[in-house]
C-alpha atoms as a PDB file:
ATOM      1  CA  UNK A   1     -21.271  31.369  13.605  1.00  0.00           C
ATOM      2  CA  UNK A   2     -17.808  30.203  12.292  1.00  0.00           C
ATOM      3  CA  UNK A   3     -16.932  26.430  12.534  1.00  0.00           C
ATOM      4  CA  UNK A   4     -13.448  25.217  11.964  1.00  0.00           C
ATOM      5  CA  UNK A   5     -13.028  21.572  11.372  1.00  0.00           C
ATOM      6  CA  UNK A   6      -9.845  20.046  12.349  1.00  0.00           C
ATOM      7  CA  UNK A   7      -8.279  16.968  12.759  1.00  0.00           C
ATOM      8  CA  UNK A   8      -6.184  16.152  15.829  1.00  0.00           C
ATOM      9  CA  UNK A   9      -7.474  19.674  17.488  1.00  0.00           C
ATOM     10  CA  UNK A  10      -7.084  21.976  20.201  1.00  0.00           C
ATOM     11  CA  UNK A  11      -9.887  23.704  21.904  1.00  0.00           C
ATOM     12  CA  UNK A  12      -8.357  26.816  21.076  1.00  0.00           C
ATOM     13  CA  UNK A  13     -10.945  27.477  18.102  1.00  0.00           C
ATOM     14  CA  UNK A  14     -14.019  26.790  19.949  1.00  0.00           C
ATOM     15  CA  UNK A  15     -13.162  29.456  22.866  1.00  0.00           C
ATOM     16  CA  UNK A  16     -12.423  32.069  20.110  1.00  0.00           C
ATOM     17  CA  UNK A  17     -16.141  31.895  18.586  1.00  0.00           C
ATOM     18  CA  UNK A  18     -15.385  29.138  15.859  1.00  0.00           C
ATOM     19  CA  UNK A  19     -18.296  26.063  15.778  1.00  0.00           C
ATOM     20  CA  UNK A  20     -15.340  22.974  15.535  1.00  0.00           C
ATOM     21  CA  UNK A  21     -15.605  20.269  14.234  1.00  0.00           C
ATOM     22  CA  UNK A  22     -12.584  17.908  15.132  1.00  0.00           C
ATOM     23  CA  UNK A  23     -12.022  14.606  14.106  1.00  0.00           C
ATOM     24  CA  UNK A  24     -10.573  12.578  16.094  1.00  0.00           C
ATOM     25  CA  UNK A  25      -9.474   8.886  15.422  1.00  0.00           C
ATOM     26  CA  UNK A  26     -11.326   7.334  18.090  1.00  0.00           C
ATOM     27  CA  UNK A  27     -14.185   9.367  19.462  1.00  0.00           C
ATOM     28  CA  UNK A  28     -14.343   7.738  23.216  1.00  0.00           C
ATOM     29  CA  UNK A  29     -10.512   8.253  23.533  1.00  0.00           C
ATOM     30  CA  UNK A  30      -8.359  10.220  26.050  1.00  0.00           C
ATOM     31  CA  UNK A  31      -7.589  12.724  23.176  1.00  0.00           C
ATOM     32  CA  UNK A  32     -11.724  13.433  22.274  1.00  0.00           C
ATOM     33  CA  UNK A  33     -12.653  13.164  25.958  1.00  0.00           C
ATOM     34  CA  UNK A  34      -9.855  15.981  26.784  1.00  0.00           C
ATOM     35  CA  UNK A  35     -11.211  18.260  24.162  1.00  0.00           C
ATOM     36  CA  UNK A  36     -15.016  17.593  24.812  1.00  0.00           C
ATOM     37  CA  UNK A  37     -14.056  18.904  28.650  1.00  0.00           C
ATOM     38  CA  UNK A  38     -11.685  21.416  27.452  1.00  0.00           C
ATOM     39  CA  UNK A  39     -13.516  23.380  24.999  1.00  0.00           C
ATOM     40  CA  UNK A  40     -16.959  25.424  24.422  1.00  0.00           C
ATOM     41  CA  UNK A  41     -19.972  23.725  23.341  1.00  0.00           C
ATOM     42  CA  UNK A  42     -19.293  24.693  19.971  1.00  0.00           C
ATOM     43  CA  UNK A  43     -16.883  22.184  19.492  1.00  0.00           C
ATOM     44  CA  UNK A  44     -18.168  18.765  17.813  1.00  0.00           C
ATOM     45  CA  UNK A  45     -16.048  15.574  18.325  1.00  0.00           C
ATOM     46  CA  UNK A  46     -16.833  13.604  14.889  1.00  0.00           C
ATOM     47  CA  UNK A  47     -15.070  10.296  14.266  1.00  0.00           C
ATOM     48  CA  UNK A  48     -12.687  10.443  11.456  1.00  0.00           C
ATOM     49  CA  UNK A  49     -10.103   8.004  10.450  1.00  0.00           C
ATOM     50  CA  UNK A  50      -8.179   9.930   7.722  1.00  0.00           C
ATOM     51  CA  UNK A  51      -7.385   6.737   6.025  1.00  0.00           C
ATOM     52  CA  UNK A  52     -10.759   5.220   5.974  1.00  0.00           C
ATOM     53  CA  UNK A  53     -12.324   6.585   2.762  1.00  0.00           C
ATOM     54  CA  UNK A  54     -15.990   5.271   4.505  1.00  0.00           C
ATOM     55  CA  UNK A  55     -14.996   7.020   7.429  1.00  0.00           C
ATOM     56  CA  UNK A  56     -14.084  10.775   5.560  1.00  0.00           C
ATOM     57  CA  UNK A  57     -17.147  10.017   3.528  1.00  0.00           C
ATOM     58  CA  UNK A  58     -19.432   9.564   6.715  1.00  0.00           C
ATOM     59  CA  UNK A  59     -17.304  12.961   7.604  1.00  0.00           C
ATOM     60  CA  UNK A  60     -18.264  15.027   5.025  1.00  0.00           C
ATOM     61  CA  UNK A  61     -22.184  13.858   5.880  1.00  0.00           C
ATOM     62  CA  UNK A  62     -21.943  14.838   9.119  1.00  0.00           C
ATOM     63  CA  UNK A  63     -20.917  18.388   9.077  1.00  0.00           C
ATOM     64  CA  UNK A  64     -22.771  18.945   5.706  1.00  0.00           C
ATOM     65  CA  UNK A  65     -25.690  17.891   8.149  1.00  0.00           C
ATOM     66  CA  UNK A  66     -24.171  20.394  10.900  1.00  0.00           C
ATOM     67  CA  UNK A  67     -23.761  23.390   8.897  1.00  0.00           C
ATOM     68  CA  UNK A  68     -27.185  25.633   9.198  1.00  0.00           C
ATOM     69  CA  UNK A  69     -29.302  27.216   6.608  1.00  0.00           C
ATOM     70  CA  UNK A  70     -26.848  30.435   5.388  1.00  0.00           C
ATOM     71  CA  UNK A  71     -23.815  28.995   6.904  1.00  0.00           C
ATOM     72  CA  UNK A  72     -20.678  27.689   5.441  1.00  0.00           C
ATOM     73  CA  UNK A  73     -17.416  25.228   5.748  1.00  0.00           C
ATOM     74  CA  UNK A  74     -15.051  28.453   6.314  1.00  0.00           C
ATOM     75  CA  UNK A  75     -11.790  26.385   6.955  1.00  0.00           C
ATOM     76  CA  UNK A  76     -10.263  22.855   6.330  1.00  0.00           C
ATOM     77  CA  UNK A  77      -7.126  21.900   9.002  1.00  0.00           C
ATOM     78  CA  UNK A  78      -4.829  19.085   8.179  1.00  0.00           C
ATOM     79  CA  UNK A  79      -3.380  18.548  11.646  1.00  0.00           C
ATOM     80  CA  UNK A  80      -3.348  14.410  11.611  1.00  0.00           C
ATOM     81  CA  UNK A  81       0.161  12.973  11.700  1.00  0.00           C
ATOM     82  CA  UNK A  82       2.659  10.356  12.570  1.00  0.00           C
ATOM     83  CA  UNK A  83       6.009  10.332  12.682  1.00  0.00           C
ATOM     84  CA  UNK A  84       8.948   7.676  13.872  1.00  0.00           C
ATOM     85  CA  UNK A  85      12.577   7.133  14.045  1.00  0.00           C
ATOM     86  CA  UNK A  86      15.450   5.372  12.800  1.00  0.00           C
ATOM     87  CA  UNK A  87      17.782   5.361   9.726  1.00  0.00           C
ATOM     88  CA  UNK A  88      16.481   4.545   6.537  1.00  0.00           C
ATOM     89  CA  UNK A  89      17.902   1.102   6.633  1.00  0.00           C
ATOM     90  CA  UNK A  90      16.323   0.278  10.321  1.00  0.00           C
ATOM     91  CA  UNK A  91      12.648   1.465   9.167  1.00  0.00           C
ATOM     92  CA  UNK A  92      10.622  -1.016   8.073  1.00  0.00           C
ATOM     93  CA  UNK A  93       9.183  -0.124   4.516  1.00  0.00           C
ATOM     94  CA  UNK A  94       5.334  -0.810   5.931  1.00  0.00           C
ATOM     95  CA  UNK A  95       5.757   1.714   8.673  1.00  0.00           C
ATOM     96  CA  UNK A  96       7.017   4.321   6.011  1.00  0.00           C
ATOM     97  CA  UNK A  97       3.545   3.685   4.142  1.00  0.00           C
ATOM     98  CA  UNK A  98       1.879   3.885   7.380  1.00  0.00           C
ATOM     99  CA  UNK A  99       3.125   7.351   7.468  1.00  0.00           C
ATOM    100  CA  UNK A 100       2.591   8.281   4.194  1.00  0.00           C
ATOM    101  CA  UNK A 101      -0.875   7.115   4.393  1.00  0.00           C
ATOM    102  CA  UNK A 102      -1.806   9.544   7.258  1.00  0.00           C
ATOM    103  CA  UNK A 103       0.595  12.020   6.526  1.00  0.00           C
ATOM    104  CA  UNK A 104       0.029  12.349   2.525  1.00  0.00           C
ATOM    105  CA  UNK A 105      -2.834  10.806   1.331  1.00  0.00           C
ATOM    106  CA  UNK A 106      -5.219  10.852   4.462  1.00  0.00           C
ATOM    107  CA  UNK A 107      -4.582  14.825   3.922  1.00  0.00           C
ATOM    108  CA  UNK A 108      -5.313  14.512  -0.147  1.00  0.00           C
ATOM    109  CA  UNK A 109      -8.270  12.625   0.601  1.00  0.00           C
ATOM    110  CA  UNK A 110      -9.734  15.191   3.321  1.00  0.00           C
ATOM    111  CA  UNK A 111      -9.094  18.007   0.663  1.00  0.00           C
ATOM    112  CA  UNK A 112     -10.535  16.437  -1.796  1.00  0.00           C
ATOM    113  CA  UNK A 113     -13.488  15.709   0.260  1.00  0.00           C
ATOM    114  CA  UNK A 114     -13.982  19.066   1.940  1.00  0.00           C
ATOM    115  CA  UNK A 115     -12.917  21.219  -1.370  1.00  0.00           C
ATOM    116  CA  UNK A 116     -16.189  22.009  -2.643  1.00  0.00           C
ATOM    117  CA  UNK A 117     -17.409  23.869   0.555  1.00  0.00           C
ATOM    118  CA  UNK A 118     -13.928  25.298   0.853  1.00  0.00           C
ATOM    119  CA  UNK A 119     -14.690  26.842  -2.953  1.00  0.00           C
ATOM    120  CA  UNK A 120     -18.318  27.778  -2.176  1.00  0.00           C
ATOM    121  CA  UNK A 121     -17.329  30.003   1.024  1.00  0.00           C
ATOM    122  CA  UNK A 122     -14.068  31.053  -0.355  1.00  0.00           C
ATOM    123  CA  UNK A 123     -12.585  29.903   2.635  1.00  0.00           C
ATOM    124  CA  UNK A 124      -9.072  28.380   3.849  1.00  0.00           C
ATOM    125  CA  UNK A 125      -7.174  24.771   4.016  1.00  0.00           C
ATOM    126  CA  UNK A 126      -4.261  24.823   6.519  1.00  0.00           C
ATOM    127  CA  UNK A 127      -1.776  22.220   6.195  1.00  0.00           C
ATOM    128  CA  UNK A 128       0.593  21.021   9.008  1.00  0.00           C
ATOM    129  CA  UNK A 129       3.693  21.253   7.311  1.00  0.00           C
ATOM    130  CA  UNK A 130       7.301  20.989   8.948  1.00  0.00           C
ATOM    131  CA  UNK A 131      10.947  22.214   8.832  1.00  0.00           C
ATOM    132  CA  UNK A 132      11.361  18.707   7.570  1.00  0.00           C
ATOM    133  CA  UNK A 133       9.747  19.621   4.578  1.00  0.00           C
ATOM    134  CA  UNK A 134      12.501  21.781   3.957  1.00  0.00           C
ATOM    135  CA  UNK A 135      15.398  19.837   5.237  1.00  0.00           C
ATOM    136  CA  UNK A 136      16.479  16.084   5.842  1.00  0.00           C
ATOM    137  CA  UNK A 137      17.723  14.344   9.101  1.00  0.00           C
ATOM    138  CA  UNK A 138      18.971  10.928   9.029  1.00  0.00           C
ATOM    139  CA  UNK A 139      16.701  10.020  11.753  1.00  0.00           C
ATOM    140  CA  UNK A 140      13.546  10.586  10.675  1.00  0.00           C
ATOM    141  CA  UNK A 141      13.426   9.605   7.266  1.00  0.00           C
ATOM    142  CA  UNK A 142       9.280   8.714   6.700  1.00  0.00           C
ATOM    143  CA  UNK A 143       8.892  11.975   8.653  1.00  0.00           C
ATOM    144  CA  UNK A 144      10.680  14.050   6.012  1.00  0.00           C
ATOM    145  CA  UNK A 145       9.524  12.095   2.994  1.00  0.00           C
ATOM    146  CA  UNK A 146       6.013  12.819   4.188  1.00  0.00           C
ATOM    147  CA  UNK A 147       6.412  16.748   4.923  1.00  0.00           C
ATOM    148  CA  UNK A 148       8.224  17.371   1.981  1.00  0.00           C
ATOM    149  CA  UNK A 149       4.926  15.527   0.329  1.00  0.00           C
ATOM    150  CA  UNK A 150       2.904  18.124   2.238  1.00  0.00           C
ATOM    151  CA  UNK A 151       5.106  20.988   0.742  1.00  0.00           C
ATOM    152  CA  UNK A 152       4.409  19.866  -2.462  1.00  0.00           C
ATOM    153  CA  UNK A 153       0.905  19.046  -2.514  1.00  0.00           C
ATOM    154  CA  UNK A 154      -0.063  22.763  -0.664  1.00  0.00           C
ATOM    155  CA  UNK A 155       2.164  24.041  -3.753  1.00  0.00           C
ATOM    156  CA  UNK A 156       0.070  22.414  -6.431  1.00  0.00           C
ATOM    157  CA  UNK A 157      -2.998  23.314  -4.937  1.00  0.00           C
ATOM    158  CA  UNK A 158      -2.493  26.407  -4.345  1.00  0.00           C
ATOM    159  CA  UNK A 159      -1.859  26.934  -7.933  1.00  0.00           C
ATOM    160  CA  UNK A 160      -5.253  25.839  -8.872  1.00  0.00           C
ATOM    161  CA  UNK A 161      -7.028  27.703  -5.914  1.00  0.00           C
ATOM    162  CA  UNK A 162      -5.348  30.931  -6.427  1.00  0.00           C
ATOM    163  CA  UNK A 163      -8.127  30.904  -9.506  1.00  0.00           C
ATOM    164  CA  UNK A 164     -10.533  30.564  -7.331  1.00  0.00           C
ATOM    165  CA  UNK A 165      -9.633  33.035  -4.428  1.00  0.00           C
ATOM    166  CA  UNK A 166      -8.959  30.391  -1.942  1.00  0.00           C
ATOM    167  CA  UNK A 167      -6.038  30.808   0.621  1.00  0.00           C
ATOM    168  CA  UNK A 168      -3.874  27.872   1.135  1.00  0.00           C
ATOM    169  CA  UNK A 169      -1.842  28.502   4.605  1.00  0.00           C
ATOM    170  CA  UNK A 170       0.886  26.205   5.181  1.00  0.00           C
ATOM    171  CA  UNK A 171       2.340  26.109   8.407  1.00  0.00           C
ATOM    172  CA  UNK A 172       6.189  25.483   9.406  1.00  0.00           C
ATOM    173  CA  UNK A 173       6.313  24.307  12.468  1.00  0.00           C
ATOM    174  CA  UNK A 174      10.257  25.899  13.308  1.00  0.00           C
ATOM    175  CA  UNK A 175      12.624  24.226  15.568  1.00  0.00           C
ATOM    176  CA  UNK A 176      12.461  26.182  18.284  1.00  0.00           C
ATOM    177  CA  UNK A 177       8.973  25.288  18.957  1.00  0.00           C
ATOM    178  CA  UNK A 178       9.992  21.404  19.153  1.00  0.00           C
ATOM    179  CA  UNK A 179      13.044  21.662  21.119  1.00  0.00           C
ATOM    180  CA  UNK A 180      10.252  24.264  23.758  1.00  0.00           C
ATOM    181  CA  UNK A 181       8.150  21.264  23.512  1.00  0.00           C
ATOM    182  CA  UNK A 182      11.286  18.968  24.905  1.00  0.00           C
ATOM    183  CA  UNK A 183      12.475  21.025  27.310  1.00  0.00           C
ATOM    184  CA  UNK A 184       8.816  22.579  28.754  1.00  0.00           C
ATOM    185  CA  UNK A 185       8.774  19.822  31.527  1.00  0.00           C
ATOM    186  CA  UNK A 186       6.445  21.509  34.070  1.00  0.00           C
ATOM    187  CA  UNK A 187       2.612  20.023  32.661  1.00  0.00           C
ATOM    188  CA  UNK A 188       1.276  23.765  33.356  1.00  0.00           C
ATOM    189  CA  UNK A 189       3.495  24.974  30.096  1.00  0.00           C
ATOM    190  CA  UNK A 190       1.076  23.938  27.087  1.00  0.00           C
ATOM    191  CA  UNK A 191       3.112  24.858  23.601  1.00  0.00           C
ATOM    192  CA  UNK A 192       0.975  24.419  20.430  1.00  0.00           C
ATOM    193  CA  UNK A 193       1.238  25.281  16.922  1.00  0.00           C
ATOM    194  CA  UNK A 194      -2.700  25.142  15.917  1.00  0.00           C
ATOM    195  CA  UNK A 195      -3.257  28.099  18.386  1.00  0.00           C
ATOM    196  CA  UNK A 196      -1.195  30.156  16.764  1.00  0.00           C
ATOM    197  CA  UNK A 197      -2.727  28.937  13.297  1.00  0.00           C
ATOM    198  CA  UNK A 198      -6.223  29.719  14.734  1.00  0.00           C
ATOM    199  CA  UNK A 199      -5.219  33.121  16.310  1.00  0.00           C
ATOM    200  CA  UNK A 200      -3.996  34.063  12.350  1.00  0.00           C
ATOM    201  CA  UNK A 201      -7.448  32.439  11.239  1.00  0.00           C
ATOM    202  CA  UNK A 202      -9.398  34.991  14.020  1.00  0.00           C
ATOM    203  CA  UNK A 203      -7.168  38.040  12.344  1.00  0.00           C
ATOM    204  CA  UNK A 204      -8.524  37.177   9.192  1.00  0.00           C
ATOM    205  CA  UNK A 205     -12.141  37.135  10.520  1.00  0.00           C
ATOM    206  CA  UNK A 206     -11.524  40.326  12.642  1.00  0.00           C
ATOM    207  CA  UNK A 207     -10.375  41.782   9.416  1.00  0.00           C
ATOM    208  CA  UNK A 208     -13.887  40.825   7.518  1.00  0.00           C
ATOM    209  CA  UNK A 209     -12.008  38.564   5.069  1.00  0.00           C
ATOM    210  CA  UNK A 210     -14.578  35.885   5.605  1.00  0.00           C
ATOM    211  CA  UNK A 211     -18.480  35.830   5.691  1.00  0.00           C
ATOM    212  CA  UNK A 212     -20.539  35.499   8.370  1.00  0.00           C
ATOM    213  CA  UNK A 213     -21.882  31.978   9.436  1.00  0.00           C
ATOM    214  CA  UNK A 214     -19.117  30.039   8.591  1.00  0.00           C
ATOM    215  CA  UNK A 215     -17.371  26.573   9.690  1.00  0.00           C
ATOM    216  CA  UNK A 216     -13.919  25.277  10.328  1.00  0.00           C
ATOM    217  CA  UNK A 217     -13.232  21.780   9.766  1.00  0.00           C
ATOM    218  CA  UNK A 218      -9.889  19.743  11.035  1.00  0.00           C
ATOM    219  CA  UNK A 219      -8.569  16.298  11.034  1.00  0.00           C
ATOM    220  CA  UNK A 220      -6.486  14.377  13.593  1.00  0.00           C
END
């Protein structure tokens, strides 16, 4: 059994054999109730606020006390986010912490948490990254701040995990994806990124680069 846990997830995982177990911010929400009717029964809603350090704490607890007897915590996603926008000089400075506080250090904090079964299954940590991490736009300056943040974090740790043969995937979501997401008005078109992360996730397992009986955590 693989289990990917994953915050702000898709159902894609749990339909491709994964055991998920997605956090979501409020568990009896539209969001969690979508994915509990969307996906496979091996998809756990847990609650996780990523900037509740009781809450990732109680996190970590729960799938420790998920994972069965010869399985592991294969995969860590970083999917939670927020975003806003306005010129520098309109944004309030608490909304740019706001954002840096989900963005940035909610994903430090679920690392951190999750690291040690990501090092004993030599597994993976996927961080939502963006073309703003790359690039500025005068509209969306908490956005970029943050992304650039997640650029630079997934560097540094994948300096220090390279030692330890763990794979750090960052993903760039590219613009043609977001201006799809604008323009797909019909509510049959469904465009996601963390599909596409899971279907590279599958190749790996297809490719016996991980072990068997294995999890896959994300955050929302």
């Amino acid at each position: 059994m693989h289990v990917l846990d994953v915050t702000r997830s898709s159902s894609f995982p749990s339909l491709q054999g994964f055991r998920v177990m997605a956090g979501c911010l409020a568990l009896d929400g539209e969001g969690a109730n979508q994915l509990r009717a969307s996906a496979s029964p091996r998809l756990h809603t847990i609650q996780l606020d990523v900037t509740s350090t009781d809450e990732v704490g109680r996190a970590v607890q729960e799938v420790e006390d998920l994972i069965l007897e010869g399985e592991v915590l294969w995969a860590v996603v970083n999917n939670a986010g927020l975003s806003t926008f306005g010129e520098v000089e309109w944004v309030q400075e608490h909304t740019f912490r706001k954002i840096l506080d989900v963005n940035v250090m909610g994903m430090v904090a679920v690392t951190k948490a999750f690291l040690p079964f990501i090092r004993q299954a030599k597994g993976r940590v996927v961080n939502m990254a963006s073309m703003y991490g790359r690039m500025g736009n005068v509209m969306r300056g908490p956005y970029v701040l943050s992304k650039y943040a997640v650029e630079g974090f997934t560097d540094c740790l994948s300096g220090i995990i390279i030692i330890i043969v763990i794979i750090i995937i960052i993903i760039i979501i590219i613009i043609v994806i977001i201006i799809i997401i604008i323009i797909c008005s019909d509510s049959r078109i469904h465009v996601s990124v963390l599909p596409a992360c899971c279907e590279r996730i599958v190749q790996y397992r297809q490719n016996g680069n991980n072990p068997a009986g294995t999890y896959i955590v994300a955050t929302a």
